[in-house]
Protein backbone atom coordinates (compact mmCIF):
# COMPACT_ATOMS: atom_id res chain seq x y z
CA UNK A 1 0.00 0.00 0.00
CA UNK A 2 2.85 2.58 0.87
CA UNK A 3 4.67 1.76 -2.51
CA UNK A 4 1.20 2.28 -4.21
CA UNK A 5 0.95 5.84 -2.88
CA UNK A 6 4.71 6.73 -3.11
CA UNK A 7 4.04 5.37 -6.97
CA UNK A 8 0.86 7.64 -7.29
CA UNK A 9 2.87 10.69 -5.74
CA UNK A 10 5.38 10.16 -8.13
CA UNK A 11 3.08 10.42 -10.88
CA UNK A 12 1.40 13.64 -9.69
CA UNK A 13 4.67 15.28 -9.41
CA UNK A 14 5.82 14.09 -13.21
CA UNK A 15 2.69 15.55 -14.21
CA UNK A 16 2.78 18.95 -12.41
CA UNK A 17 6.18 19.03 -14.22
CA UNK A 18 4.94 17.89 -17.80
CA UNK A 19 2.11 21.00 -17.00
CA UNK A 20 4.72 23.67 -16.09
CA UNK A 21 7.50 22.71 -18.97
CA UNK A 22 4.31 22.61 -21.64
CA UNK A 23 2.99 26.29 -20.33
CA UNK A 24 6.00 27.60 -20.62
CA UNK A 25 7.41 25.87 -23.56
CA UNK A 26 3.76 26.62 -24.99
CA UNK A 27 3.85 30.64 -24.16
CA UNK A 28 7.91 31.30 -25.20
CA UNK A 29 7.48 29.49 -28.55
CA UNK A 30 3.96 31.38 -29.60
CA UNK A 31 5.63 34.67 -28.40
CA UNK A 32 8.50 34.42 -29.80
CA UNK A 33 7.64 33.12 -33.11
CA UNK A 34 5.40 36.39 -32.67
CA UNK A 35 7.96 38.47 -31.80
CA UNK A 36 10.14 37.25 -35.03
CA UNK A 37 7.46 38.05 -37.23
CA UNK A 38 6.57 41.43 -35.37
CA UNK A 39 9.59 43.09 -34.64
CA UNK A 40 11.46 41.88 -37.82
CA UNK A 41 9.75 40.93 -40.99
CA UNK A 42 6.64 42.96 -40.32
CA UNK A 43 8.65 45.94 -38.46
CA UNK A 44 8.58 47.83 -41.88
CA UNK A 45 4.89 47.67 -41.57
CA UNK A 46 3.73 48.73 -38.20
CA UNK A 47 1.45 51.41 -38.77
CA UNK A 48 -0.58 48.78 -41.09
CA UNK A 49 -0.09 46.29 -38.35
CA UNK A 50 -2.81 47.74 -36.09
CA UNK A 51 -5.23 47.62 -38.71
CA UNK A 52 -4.44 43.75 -38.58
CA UNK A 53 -4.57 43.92 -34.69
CA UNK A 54 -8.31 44.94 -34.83
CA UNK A 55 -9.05 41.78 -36.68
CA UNK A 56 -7.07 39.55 -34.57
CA UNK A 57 -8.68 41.39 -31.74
CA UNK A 58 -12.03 41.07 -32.68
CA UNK A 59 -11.95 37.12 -34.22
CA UNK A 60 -10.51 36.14 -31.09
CA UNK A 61 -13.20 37.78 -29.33
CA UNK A 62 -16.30 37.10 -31.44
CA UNK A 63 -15.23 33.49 -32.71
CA UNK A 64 -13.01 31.99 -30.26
CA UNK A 65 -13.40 33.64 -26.19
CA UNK A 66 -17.29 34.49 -26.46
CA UNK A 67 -18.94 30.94 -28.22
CA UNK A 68 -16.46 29.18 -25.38
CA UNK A 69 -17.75 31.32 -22.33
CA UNK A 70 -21.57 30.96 -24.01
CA UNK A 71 -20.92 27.10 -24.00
CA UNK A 72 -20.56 26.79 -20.86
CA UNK A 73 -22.66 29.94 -19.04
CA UNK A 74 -25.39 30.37 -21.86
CA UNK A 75 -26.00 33.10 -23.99
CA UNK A 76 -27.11 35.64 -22.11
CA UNK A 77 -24.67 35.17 -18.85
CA UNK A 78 -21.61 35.20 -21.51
CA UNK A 79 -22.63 38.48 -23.04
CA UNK A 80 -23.50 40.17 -19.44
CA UNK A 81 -20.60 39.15 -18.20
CA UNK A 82 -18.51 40.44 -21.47
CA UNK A 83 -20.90 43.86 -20.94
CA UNK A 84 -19.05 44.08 -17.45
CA UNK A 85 -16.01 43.50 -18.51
CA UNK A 86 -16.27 46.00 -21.16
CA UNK A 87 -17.49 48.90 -18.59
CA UNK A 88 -14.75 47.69 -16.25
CA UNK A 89 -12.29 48.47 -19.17
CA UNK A 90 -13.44 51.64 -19.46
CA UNK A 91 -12.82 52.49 -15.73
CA UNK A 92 -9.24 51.06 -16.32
CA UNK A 93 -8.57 53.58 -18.86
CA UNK A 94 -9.98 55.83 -17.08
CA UNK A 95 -7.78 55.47 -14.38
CA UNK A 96 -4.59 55.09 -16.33
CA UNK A 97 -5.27 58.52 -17.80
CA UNK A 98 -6.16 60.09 -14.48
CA UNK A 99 -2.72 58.15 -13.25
CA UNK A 100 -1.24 59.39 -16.50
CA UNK A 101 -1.53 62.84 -15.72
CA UNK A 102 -1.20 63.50 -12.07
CA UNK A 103 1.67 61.23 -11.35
CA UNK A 104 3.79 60.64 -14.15
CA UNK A 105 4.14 64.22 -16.76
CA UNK A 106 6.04 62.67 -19.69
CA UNK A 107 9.79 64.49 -19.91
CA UNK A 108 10.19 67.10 -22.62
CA UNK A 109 9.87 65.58 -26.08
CA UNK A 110 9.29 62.16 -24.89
CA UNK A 111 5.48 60.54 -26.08
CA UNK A 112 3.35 59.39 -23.70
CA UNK A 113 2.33 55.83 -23.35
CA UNK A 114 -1.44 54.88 -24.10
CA UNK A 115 -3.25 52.69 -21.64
CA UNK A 116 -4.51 50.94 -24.58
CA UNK A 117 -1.15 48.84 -23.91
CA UNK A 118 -2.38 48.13 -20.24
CA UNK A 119 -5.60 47.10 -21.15
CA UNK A 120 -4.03 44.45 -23.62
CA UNK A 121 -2.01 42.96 -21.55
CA UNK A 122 -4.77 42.21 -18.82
CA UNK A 123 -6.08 40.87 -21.27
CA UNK A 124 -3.64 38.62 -22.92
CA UNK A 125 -2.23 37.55 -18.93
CA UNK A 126 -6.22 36.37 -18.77
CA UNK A 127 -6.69 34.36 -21.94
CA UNK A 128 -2.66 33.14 -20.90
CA UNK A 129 -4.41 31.59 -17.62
CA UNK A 130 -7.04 30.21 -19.40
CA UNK A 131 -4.87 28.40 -21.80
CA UNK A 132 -2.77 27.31 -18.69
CA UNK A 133 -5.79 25.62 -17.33
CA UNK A 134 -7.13 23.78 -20.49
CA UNK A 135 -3.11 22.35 -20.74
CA UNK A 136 -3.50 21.27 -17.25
CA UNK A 137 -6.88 19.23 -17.94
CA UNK A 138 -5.56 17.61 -20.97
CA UNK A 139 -2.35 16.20 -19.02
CA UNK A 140 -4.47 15.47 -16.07
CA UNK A 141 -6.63 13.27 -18.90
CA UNK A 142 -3.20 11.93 -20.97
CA UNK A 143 0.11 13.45 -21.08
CA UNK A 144 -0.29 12.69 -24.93
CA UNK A 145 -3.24 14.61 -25.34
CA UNK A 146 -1.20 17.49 -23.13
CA UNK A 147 1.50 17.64 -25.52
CA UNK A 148 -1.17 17.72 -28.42
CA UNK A 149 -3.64 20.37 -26.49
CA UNK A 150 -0.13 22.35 -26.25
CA UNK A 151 0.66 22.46 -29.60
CA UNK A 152 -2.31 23.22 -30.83
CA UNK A 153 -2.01 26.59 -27.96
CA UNK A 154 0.87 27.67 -29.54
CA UNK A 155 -0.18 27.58 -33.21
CA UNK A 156 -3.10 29.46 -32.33
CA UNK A 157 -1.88 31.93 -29.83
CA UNK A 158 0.73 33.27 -32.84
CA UNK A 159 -1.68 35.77 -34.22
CA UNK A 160 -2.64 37.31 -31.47
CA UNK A 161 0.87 37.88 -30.16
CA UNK A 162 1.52 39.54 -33.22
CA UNK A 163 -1.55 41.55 -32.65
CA UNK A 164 -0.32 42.37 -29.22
CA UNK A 165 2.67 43.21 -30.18
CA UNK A 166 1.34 45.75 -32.88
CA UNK A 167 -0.78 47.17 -30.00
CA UNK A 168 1.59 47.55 -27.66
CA UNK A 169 4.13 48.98 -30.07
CA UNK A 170 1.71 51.46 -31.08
CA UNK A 171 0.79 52.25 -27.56
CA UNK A 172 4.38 53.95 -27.93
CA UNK A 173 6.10 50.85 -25.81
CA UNK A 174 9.72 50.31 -27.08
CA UNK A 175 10.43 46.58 -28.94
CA UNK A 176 12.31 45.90 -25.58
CA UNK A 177 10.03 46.24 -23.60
CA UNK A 178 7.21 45.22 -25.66
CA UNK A 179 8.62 41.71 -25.37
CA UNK A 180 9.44 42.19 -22.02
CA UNK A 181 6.07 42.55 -20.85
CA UNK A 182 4.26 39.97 -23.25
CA UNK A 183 7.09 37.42 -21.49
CA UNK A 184 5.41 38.06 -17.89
CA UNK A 185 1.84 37.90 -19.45
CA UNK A 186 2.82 34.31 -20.71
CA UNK A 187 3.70 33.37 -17.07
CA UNK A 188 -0.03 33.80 -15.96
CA UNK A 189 -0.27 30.56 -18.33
CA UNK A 190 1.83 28.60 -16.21
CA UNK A 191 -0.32 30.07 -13.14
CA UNK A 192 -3.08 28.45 -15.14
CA UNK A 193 -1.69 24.77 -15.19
CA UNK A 194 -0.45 25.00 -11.75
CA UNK A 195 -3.65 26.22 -10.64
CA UNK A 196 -5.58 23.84 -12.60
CA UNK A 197 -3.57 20.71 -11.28
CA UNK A 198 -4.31 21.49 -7.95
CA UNK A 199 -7.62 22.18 -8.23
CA UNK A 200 -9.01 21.83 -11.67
CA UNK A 201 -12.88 21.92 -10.66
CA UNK A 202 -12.42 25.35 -9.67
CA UNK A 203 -10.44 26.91 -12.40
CA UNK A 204 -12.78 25.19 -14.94
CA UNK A 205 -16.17 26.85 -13.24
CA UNK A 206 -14.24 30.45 -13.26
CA UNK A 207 -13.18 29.76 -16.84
CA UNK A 208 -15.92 30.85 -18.45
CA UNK A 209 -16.31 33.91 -16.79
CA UNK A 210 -12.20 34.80 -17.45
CA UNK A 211 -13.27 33.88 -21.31
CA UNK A 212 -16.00 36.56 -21.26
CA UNK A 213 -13.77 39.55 -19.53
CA UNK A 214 -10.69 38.83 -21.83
CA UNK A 215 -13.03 38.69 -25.11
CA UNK A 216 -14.59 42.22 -23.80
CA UNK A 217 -10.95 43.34 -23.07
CA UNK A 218 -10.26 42.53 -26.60
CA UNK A 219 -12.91 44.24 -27.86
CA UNK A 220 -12.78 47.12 -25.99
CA UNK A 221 -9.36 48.04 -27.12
CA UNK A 222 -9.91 47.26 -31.00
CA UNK A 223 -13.29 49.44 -30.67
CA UNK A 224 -12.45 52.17 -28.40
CA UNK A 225 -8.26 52.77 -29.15
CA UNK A 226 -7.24 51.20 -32.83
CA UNK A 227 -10.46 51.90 -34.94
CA UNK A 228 -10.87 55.34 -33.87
CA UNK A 229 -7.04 55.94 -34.82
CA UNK A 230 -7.53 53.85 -37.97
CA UNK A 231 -10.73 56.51 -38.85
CA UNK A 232 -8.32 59.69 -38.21
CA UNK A 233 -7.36 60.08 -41.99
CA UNK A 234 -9.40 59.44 -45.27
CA UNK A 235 -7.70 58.05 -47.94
CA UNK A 236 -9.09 55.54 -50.22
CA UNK A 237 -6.03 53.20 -51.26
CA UNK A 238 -5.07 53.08 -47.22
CA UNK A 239 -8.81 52.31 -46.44
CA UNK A 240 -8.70 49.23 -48.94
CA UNK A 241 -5.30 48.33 -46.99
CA UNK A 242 -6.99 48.82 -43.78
CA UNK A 243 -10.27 46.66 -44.34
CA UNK A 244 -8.26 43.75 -46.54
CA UNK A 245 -5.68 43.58 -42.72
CA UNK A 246 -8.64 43.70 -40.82
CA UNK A 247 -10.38 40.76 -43.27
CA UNK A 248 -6.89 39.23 -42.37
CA UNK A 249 -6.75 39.25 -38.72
CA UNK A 250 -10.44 37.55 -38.51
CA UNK A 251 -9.51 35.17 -40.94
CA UNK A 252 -5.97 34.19 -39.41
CA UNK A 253 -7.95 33.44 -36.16
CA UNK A 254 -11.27 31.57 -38.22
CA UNK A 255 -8.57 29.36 -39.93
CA UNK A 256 -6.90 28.44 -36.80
CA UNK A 257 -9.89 28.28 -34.74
């Protein structure tokens, strides 16, 4: 009986260890295939990058995060709970701006830094966790189907890294630090998997609802931030541009969905 439960031990601890190596392994690969693509081959095109962004943005919100949340809490509870989130987005900003300009003047010449680039990255650390616990319930089913549920993660998580990245650049965030602060967001995915091997029943009911307030997140920032900025000039050949990258970004995240 004692070398039963020494053998069973053993087995929880190699797969608390599987969990953690595949969330990590799962959020440096996706963000730094994204950071490859972002900060190198598509650096030339940043400005046309956010138009992209708001496509990402919005497919992972509308066709990914949302039907996922509405599986699980209904309809209705899904899209109140986004409706919160969204409002509590707008306090965010709100507060960022109010932080923005009593506390921290930006030095002579310098640009100031748009809480459009907090608000992602709440975001992102929230969908992260999510896609820390779903790891964590496919090893805790078969470490084969972990490895597979992992893979799968990282494919799909690529896009909207490189929307993230075109976000935060925008939000007037150096490259540096750009990566920088996507690397901690991934972290919150190995939160996720730790979290869900210890107790999975719990981090599956509060799924949902963390679904629902990173899809309004998302929203929130392509409607409220990049599509306004995107609607600043008229000019019909960089409107075509603009709709065919947004066209892009939903169907990037429809094709991998």
């Amino acid at each position: 009986m004692a070398a039963c439960r020494a053998h069973i031990r053993e087995g929880a601890r190699v797969t608390l260890l599987q969990i953690v190596a595949a969330t990590l392994a799962g959020g440096m690969l996706s963000l730094l295939a994204a950071a490859a693509l972002s900060l190198t081959v598509l650096a030339r095109w940043a400005p046309l990058m956010v138009a992209y962004a708001v496509g990402v943005l919005l497919g992972a919100a509308f066709l990914d995060l949302l039907p996922n949340s509405a599986k699980v809490l209904g309809g209705e509870a899904a899209l109140a709970a986004c409706l919160w989130g969204v409002l509590g987005f707008f306090v965010l900003e709100k507060l960022a701006l109010w932080r923005h300009a009593h506390v921290h003047e930006p030095a002579h010449g310098a640009a100031a830094l748009k809480p459009s680039g907090i608000m992602i990255l709440v975001g992102d650390g929230l969908h992260n966790f999510v896609d820390g616990v779903l790891i964590a319930a496919a090893f805790l089913t078969d470490p084969a189907l972990g490895w597979t549920v992992t893979a799968g993660i990282v494919a799909h998580e690529i896009p909207q890294e490189v929307g993230d990245f075109a976000v935060l650049l925008d939000a007037g965030y150096s490259r540096r630090r750009a990566l920088a602060l996507n690397l901690v967001c991934s972290l919150a995915g190995v939160a996720g998997g730790i979290l869900g091997w210890f107790a999975l029943e719990a981090a599956e009911e509060a799924t949902p609802y963390v679904l629902a307030v990173s899809a309004a997140s998302f929203v929130y920032i392509a409607v409220a931030d990049l599509i306004p900025e995107l609607q600043r000039r008229w000019q019909p050949l960089a409107a075509l541009a603009q709709l065919g990258l947004i066209g892009a970004g939903v169907g990037t995240v429809a094709l991998l969905h």
